[in-house]
Protein backbone atom coordinates (compact mmCIF):
# COMPACT_ATOMS: atom_id res chain seq x y z
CA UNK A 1 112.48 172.57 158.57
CA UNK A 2 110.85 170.63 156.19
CA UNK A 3 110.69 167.04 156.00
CA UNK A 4 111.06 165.11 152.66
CA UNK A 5 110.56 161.27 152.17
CA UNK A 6 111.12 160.43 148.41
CA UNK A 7 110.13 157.19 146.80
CA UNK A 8 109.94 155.70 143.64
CA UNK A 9 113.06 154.66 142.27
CA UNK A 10 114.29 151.82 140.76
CA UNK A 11 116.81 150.04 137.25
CA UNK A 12 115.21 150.59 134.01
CA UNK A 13 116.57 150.37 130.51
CA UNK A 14 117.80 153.19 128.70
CA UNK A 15 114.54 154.75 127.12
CA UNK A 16 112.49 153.32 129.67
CA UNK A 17 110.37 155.95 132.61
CA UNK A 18 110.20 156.47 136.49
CA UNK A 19 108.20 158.36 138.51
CA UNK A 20 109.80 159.96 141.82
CA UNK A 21 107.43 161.26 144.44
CA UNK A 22 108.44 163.33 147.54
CA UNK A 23 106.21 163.89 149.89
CA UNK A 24 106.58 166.73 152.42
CA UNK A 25 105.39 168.09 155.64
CA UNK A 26 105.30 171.67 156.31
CA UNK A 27 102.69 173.87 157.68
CA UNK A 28 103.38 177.06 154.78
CA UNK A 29 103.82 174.29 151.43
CA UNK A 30 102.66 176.30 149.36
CA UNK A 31 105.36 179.10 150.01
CA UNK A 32 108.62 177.00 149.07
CA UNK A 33 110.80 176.72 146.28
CA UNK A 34 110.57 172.31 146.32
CA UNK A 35 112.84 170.79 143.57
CA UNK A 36 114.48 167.36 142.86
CA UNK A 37 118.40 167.25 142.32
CA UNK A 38 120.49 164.42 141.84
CA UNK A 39 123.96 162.79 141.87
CA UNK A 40 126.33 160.73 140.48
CA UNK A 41 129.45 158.21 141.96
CA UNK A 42 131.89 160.56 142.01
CA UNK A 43 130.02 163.64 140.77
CA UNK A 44 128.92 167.12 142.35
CA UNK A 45 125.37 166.99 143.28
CA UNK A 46 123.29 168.75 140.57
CA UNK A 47 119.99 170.61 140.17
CA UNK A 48 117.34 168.63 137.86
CA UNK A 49 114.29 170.78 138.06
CA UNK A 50 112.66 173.19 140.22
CA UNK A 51 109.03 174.11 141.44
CA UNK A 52 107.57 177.38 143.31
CA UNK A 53 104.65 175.57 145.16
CA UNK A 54 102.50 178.84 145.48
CA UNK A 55 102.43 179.43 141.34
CA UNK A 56 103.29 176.23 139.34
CA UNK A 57 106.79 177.84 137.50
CA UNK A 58 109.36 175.58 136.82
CA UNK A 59 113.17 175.36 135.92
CA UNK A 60 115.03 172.27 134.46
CA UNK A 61 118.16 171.60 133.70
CA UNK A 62 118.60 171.79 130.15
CA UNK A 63 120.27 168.00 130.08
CA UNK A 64 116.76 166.93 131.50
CA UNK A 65 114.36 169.23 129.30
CA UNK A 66 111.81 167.75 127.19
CA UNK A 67 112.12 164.56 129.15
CA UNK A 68 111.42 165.24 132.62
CA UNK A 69 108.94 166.62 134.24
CA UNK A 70 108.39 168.51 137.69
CA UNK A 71 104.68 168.73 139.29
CA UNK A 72 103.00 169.33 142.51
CA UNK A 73 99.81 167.92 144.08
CA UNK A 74 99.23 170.96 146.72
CA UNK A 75 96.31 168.89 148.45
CA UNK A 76 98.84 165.86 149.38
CA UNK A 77 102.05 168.11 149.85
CA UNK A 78 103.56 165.72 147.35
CA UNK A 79 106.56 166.34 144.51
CA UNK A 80 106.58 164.04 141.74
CA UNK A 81 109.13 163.92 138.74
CA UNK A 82 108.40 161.84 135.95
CA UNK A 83 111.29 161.03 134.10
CA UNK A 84 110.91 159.87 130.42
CA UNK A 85 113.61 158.95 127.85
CA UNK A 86 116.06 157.98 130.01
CA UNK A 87 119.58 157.41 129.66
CA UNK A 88 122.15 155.90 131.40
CA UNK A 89 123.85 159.20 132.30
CA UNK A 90 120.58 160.10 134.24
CA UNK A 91 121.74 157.13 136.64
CA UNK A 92 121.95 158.43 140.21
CA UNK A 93 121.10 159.21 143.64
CA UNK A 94 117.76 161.34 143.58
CA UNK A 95 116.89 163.89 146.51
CA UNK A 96 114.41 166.27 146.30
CA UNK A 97 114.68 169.46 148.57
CA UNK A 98 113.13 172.69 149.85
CA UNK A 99 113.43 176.20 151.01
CA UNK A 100 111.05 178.80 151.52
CA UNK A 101 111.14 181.12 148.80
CA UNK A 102 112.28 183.64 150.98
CA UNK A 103 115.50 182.87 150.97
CA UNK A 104 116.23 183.07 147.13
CA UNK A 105 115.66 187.15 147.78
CA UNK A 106 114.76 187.99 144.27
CA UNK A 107 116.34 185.60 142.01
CA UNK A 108 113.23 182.96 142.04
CA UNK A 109 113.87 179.01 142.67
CA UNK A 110 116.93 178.18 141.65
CA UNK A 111 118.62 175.13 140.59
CA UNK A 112 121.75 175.37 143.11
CA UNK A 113 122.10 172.62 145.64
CA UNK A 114 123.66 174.55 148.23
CA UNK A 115 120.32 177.31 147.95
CA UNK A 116 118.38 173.82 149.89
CA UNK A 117 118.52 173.53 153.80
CA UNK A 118 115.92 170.55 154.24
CA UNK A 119 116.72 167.71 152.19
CA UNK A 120 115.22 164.27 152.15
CA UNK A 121 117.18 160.75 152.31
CA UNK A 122 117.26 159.94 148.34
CA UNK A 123 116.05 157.34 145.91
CA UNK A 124 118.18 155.62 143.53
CA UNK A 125 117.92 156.00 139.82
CA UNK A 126 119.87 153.32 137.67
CA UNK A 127 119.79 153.40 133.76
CA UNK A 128 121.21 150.43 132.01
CA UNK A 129 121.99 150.92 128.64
């Protein structure tokens, strides 16, 4: 299994930015579907965007697009999500998350939760407004 450590959370104001990293250990990186998902008290845990590590191609939610954004740096086996325009409905538990790519069969990376065996602890993500 992977292992994920995420970091960069923290309280902004609505509008404000974060930047989550995850970095992971595995010895085949670049073969994983690697996204970041996230939830809220009393809320199922959702997909926010998704990353195959061997070609760069994404998938967002669409109650993230235009404001967040999922990249890779391949060299440090590091996830980052840098989240812009935030609102206080982003507020929540952040985990990112990985699977080889594999085990999607032909359907790509997707943004299911329950697709993810190796998870990492979370960050938190508040958004005052």
């Amino acid at each position: 299994q992977v292992q994920l450590v995420e970091s960069g959370g923290g309280s902004v104001q609505a509008g404000g930015s974060l930047r989550l990293s995850c970095a992971a250990s595995a010895l085949t990186y670049s073969m994983y579907c690697v996204g970041w998902f996230r939830q809220a008290p009393g809320k199922e845990r959702e997909g926010v965007a998704v990353l195959f590590s061997g070609a760069d191609s994404t998938n967002y939610a669409n109650s993230v697009k235009g404001r967040f954004t999922i990249s890779q740096d391949n060299a440090k086996n590091t996830l980052y999500l840098e989240m812009n325009s935030l609102k206080p409905e982003d507020t929540g538990m952040y985990y990112c998350a990985a699977d080889p790519l594999l085990a999607f069969g032909g359907s790509g990376c997707l943004l299911t939760p329950t697709k993810y065996r190796s998870w990492g602890q979370g960050t938190q993500v508040t958004v005052s407004s």
